[in-house]
C-alpha atoms as a PDB file:
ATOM      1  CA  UNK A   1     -27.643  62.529 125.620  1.00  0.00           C
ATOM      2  CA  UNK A   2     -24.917  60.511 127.063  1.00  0.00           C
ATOM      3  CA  UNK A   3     -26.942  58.301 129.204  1.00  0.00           C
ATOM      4  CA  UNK A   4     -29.552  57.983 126.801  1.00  0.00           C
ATOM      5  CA  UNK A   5     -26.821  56.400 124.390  1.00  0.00           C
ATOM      6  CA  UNK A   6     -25.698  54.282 127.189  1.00  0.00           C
ATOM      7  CA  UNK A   7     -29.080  53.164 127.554  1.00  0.00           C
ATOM      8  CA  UNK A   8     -29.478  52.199 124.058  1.00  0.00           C
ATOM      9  CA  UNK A   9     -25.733  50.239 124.465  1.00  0.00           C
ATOM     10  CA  UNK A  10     -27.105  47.964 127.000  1.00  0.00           C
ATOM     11  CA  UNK A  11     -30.688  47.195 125.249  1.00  0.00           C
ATOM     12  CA  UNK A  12     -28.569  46.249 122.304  1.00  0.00           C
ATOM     13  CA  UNK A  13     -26.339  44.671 124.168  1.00  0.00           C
ATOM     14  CA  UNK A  14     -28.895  42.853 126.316  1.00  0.00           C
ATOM     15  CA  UNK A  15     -30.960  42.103 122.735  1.00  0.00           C
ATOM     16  CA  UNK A  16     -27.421  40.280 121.572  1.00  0.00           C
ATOM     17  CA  UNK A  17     -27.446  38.038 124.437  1.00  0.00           C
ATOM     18  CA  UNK A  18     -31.010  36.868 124.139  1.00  0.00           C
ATOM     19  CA  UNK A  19     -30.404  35.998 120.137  1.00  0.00           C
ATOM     20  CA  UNK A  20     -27.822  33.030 121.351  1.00  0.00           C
ATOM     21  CA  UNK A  21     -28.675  29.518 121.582  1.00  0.00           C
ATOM     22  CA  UNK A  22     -26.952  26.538 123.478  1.00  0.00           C
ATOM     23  CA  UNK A  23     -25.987  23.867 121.438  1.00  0.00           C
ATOM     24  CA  UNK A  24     -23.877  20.505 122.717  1.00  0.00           C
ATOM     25  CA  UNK A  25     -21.446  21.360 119.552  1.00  0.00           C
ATOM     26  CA  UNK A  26     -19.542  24.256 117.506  1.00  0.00           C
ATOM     27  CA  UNK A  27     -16.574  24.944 115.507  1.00  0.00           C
ATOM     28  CA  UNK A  28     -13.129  26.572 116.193  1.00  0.00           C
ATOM     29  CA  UNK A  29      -9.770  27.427 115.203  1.00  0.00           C
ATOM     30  CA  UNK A  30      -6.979  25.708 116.443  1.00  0.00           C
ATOM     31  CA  UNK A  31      -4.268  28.791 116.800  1.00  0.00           C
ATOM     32  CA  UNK A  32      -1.438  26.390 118.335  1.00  0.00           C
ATOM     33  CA  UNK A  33      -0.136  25.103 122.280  1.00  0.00           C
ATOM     34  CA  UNK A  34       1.051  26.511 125.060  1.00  0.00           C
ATOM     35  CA  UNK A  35       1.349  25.761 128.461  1.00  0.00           C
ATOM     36  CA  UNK A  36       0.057  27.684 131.739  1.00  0.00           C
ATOM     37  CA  UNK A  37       0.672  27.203 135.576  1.00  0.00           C
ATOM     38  CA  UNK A  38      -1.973  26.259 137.888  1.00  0.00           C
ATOM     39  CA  UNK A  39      -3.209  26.886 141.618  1.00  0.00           C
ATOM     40  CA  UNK A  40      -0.046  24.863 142.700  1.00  0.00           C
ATOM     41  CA  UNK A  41       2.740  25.640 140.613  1.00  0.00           C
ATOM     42  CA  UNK A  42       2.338  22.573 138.105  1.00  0.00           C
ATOM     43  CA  UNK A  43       2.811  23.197 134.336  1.00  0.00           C
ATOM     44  CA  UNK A  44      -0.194  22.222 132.071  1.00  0.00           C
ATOM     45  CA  UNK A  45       0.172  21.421 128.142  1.00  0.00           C
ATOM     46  CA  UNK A  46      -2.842  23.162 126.481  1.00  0.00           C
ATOM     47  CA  UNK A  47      -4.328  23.753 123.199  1.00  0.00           C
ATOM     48  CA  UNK A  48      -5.528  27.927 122.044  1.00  0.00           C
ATOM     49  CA  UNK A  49      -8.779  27.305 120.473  1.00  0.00           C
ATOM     50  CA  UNK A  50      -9.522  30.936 118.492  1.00  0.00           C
ATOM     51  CA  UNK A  51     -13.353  30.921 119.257  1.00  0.00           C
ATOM     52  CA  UNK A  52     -15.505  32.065 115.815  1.00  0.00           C
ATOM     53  CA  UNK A  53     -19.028  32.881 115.674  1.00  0.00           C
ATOM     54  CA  UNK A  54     -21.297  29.929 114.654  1.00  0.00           C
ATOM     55  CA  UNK A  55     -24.996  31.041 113.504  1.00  0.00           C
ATOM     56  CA  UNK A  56     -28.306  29.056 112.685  1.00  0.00           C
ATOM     57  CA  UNK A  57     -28.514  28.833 108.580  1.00  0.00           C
ATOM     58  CA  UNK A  58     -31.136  26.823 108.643  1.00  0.00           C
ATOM     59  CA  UNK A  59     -33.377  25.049 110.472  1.00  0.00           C
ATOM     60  CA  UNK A  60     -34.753  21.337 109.328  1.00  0.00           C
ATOM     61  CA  UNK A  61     -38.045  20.194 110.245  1.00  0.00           C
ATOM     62  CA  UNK A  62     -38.987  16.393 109.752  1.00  0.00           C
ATOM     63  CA  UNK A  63     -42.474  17.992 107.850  1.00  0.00           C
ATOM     64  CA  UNK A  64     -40.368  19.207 105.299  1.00  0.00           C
ATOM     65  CA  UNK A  65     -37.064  17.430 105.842  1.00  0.00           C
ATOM     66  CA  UNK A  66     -37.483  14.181 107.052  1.00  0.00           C
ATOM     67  CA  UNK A  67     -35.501  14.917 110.066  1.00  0.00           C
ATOM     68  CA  UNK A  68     -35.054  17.844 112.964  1.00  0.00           C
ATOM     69  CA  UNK A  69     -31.658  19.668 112.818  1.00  0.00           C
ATOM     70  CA  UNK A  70     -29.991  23.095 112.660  1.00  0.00           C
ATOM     71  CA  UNK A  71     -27.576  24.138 110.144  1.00  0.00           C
ATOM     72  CA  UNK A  72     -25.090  26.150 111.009  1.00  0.00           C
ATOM     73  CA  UNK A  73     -22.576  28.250 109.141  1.00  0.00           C
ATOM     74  CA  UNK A  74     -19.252  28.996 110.372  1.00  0.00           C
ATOM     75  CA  UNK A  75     -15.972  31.167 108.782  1.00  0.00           C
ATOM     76  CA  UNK A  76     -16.015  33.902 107.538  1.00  0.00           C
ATOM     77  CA  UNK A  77     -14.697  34.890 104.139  1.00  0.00           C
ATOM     78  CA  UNK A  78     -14.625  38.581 101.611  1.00  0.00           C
ATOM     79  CA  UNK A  79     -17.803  38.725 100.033  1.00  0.00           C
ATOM     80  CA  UNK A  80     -16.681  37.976  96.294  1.00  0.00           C
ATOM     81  CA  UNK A  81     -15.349  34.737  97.185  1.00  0.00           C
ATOM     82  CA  UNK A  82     -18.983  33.794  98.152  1.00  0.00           C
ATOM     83  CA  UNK A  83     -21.404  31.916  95.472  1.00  0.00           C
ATOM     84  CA  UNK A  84     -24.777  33.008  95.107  1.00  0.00           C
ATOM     85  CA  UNK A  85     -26.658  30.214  96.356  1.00  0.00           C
ATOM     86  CA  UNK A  86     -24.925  30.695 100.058  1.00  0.00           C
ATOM     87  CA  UNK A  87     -24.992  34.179  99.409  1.00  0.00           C
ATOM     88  CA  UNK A  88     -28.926  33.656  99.466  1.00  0.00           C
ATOM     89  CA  UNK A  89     -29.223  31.145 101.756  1.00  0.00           C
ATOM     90  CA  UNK A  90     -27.595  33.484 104.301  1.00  0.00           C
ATOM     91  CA  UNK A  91     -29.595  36.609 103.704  1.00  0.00           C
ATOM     92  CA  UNK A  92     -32.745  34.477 104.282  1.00  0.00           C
ATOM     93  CA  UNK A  93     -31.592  33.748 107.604  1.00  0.00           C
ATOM     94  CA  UNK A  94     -30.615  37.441 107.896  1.00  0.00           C
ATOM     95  CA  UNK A  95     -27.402  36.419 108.784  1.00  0.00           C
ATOM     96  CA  UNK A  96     -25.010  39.152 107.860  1.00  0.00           C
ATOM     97  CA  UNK A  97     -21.739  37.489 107.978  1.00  0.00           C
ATOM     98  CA  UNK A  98     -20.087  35.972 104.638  1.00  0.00           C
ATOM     99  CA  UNK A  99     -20.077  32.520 106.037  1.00  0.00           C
ATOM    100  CA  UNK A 100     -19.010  29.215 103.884  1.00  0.00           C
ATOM    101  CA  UNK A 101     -18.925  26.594 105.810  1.00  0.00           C
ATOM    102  CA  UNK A 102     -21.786  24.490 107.055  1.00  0.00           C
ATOM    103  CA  UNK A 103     -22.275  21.528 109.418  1.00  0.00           C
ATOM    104  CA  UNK A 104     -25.918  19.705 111.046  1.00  0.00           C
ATOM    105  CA  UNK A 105     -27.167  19.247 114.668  1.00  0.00           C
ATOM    106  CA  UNK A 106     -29.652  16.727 115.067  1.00  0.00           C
ATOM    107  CA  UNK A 107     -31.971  17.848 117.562  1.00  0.00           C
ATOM    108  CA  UNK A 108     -35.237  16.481 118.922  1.00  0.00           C
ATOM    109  CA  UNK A 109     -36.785  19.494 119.124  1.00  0.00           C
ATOM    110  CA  UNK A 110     -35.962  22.561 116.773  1.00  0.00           C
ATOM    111  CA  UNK A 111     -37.575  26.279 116.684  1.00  0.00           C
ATOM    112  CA  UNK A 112     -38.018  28.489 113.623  1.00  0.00           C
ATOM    113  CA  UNK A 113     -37.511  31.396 116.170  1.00  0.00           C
ATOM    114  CA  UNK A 114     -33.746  30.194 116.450  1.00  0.00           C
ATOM    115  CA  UNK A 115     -33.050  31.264 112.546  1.00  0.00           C
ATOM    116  CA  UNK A 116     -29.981  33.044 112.590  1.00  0.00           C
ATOM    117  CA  UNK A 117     -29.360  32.883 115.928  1.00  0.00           C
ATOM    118  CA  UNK A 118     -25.279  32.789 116.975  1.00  0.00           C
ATOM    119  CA  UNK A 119     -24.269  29.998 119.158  1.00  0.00           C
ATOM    120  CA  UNK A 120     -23.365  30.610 123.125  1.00  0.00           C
ATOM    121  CA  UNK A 121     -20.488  29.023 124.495  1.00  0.00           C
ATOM    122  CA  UNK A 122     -22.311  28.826 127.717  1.00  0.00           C
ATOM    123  CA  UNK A 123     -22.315  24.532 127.626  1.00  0.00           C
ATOM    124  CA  UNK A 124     -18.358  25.024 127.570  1.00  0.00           C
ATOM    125  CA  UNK A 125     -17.846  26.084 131.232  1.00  0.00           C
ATOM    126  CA  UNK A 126     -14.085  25.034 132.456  1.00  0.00           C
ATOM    127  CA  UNK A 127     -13.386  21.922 133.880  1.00  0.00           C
ATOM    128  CA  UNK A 128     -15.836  20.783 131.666  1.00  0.00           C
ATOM    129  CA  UNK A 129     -15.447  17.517 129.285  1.00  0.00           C
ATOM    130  CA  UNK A 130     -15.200  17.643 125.330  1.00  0.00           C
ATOM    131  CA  UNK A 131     -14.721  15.341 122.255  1.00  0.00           C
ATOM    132  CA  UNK A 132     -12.601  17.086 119.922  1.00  0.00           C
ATOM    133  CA  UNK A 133     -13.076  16.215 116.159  1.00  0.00           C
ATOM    134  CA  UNK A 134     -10.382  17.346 113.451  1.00  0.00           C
ATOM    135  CA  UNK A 135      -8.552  15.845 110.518  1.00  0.00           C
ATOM    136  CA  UNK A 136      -4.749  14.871 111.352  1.00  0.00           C
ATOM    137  CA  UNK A 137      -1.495  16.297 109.903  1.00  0.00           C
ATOM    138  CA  UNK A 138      -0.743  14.734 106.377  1.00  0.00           C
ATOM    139  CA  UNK A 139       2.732  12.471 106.007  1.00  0.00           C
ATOM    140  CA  UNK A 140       2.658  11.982 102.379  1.00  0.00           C
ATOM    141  CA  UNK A 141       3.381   8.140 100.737  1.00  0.00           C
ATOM    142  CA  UNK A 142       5.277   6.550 103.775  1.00  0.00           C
ATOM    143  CA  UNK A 143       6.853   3.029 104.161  1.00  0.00           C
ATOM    144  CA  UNK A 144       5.954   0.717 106.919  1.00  0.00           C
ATOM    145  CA  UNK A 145       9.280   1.431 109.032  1.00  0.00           C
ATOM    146  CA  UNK A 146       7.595   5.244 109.786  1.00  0.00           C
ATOM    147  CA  UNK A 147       3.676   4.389 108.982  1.00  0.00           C
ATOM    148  CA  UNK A 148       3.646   1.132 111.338  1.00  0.00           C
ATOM    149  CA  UNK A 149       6.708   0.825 113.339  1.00  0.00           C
ATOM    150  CA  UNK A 150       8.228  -1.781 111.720  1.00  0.00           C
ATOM    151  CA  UNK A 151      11.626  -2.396 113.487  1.00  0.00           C
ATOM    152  CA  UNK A 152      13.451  -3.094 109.832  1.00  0.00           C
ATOM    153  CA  UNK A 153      16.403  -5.521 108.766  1.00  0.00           C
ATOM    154  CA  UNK A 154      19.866  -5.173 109.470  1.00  0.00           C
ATOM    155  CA  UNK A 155      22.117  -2.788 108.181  1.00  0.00           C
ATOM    156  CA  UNK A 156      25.383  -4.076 107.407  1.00  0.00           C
ATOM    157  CA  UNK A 157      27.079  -7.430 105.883  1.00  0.00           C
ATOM    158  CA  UNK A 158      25.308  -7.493 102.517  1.00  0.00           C
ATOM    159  CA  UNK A 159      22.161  -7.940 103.849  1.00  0.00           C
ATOM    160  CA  UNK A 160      19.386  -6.999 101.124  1.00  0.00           C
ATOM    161  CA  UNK A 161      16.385  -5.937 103.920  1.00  0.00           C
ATOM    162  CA  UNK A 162      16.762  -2.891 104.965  1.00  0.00           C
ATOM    163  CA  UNK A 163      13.425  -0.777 105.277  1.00  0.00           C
ATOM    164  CA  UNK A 164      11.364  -2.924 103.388  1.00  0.00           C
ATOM    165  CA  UNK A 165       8.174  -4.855 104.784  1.00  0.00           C
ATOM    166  CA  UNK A 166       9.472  -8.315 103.791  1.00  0.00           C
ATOM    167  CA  UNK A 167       6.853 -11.281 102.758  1.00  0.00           C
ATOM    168  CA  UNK A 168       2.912 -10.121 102.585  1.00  0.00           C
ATOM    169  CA  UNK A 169       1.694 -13.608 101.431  1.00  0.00           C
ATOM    170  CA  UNK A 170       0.937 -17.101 102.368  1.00  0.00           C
ATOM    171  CA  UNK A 171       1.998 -20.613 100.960  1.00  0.00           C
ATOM    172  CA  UNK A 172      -0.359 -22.100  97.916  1.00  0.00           C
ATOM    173  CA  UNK A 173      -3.029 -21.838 100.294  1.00  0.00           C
ATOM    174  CA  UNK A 174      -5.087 -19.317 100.500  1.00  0.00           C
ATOM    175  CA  UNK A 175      -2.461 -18.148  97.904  1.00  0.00           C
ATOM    176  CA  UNK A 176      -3.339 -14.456  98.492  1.00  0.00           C
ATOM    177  CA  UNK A 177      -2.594 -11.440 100.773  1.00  0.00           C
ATOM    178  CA  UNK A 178      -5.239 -10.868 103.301  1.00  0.00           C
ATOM    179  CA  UNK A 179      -7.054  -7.624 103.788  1.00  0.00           C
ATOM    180  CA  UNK A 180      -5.304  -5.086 106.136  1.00  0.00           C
ATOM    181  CA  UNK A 181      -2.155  -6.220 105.966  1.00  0.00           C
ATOM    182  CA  UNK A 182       0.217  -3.090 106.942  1.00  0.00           C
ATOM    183  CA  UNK A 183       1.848  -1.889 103.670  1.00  0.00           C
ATOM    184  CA  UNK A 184       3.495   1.476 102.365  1.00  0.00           C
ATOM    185  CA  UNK A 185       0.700   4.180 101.942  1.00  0.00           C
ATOM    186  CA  UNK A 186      -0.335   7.549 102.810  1.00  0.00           C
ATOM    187  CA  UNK A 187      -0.007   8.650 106.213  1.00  0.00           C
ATOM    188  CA  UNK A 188      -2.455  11.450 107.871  1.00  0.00           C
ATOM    189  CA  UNK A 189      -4.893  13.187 106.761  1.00  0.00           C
ATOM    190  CA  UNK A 190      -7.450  11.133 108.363  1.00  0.00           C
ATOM    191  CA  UNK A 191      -9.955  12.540 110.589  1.00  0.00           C
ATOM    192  CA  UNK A 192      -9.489  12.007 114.073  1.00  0.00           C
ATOM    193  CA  UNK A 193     -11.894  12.318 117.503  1.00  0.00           C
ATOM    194  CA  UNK A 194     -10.160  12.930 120.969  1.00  0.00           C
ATOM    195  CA  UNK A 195     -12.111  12.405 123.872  1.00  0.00           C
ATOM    196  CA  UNK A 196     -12.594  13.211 127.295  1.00  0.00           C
ATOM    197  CA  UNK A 197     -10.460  15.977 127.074  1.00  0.00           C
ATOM    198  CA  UNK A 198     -11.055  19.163 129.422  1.00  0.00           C
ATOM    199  CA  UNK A 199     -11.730  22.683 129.515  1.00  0.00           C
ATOM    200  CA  UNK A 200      -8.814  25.119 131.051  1.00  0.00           C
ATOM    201  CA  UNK A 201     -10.434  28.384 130.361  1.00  0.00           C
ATOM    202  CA  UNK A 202     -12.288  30.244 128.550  1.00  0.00           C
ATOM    203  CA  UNK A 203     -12.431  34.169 128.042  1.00  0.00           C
ATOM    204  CA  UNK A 204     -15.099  34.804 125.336  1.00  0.00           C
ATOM    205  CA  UNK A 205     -14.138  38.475 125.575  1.00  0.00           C
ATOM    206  CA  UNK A 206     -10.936  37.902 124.154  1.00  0.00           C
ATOM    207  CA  UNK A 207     -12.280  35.159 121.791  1.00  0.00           C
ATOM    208  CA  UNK A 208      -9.719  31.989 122.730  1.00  0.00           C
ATOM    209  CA  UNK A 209     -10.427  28.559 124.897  1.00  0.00           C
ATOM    210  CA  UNK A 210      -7.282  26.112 126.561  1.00  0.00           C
ATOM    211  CA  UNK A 211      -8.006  23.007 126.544  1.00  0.00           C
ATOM    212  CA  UNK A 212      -5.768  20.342 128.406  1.00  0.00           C
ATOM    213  CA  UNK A 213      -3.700  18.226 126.200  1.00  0.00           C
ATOM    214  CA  UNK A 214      -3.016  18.217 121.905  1.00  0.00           C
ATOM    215  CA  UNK A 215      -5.482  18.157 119.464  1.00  0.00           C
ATOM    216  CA  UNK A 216      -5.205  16.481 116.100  1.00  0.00           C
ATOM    217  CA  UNK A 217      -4.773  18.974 113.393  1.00  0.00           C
ATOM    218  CA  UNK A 218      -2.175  21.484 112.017  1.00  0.00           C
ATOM    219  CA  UNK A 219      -1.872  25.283 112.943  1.00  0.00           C
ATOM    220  CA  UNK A 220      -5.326  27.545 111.909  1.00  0.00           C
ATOM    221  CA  UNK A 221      -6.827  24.304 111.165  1.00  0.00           C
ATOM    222  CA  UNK A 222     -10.760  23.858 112.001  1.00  0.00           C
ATOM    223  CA  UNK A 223     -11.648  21.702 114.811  1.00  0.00           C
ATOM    224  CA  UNK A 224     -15.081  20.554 116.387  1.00  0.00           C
ATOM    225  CA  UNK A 225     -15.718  20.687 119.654  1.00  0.00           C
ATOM    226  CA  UNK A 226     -19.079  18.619 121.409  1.00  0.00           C
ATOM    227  CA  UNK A 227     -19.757  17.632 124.489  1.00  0.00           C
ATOM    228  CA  UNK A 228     -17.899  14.496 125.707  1.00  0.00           C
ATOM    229  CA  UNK A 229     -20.483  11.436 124.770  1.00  0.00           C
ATOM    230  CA  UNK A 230     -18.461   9.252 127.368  1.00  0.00           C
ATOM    231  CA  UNK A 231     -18.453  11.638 130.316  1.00  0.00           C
END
């Protein structure tokens, strides 16, 4: 009975393999930096990317469409927080995961076989190259002095500049302030790529990757992660 349930183990096993499909993109969770040595003794700054399972939602066919591309659902959240329609859309790709968020792959060629599918990290080999997508930390309203740089006025003797951006227009002519000009505003929360940034490790059995370098982003933040397009 024992090896017969061993057996079974690896055919499942084996069957979860063959349900995974290389894709040039996926989504993770940044969990924070660290730093590790390498083969000589030098210290390396690297990002802990908590790997999540990605699966095929859907799959977009230009008959139907317009265009080829996989959908593909990502995080996982308690099943009453779910809506119906995802609820559905999920169960139709026999996905059994309460996923919520979604992003598209544009590829030339697509497969109705690949329907619910989970994504292999296989494309992600270290000392590979990435582009890392991810929105920045938010600042909040900021003045120029923090937002641009701006080296300020002077301190001291009654002087009446201080932090402030000075003169933003011209003489009679054009008589107005030209786009762009560097004013106060909100700071962050923009999204950000990073490229050409590369793989340290990665140990899918323990679910994390390293990747050399910072990443935009705060802590437990989502991040994308595709193939460098500059590499």
């Amino acid at each position: 009975m024992a090896e017969n349930d061993s057996k079974h183990s690896i055919e499942n096993s084996a069957n979860k393999e063959i349900q995974k499909i290389n894709l040039d993109m996926f989504y993770g969770v940044k969990a924070g930096m660290t730093r590790i040595f390498d083969e000589t003794g030098n210290h390396v700054s690297v990002t802990v990317i908590k790997l999540v399972p990605n699966y095929v939602s859907q799959v977009k066919t230009c008959e139907k469409d317009g265009y080829n591309a996989y959908q593909v659902a990502y995080c996982e959240k308690k099943e009453n927080l779910i809506n119906k329609p995802k609820k559905g859309q999920l169960k139709k790709a026999c996905i059994d995961s309460n996923l919520y968020r979604f992003y598209e792959v544009k590829i030339d060629d697509v497969n109705a076989e690949n329907l619910g599918k989970e994504l292999s990290f296989d494309n992600f080999k270290p000392q590979t190259f990435i582009d890392v997508t991810s929105t920045s930390k938010g600042k909040g309203f900021q003045g120029v002095i923090k937002r641009y740089h701006f080296s300020g006025g002077p301190a001291t003797h009654g002087s009446h500049f201080h932090r402030t951006p000075g003169s933003i227009g011209n003489r009679a002519s054009p008589g107005r302030v030209f786009k762009n000009k560097k004013m106060p505003g909100h700071m962050g929360d923009k999204r950000i790529t990073v490229q050409n940034l590369c793989v340290v490790e990665i140990n899918i059995e323990n679910g994390y990757m390293l990747l050399k370098g910072s990443v935009p982003g705060g802590k437990n933040g989502f991040v994308k992660i595709s193939k460098a397009k500059k590499k």
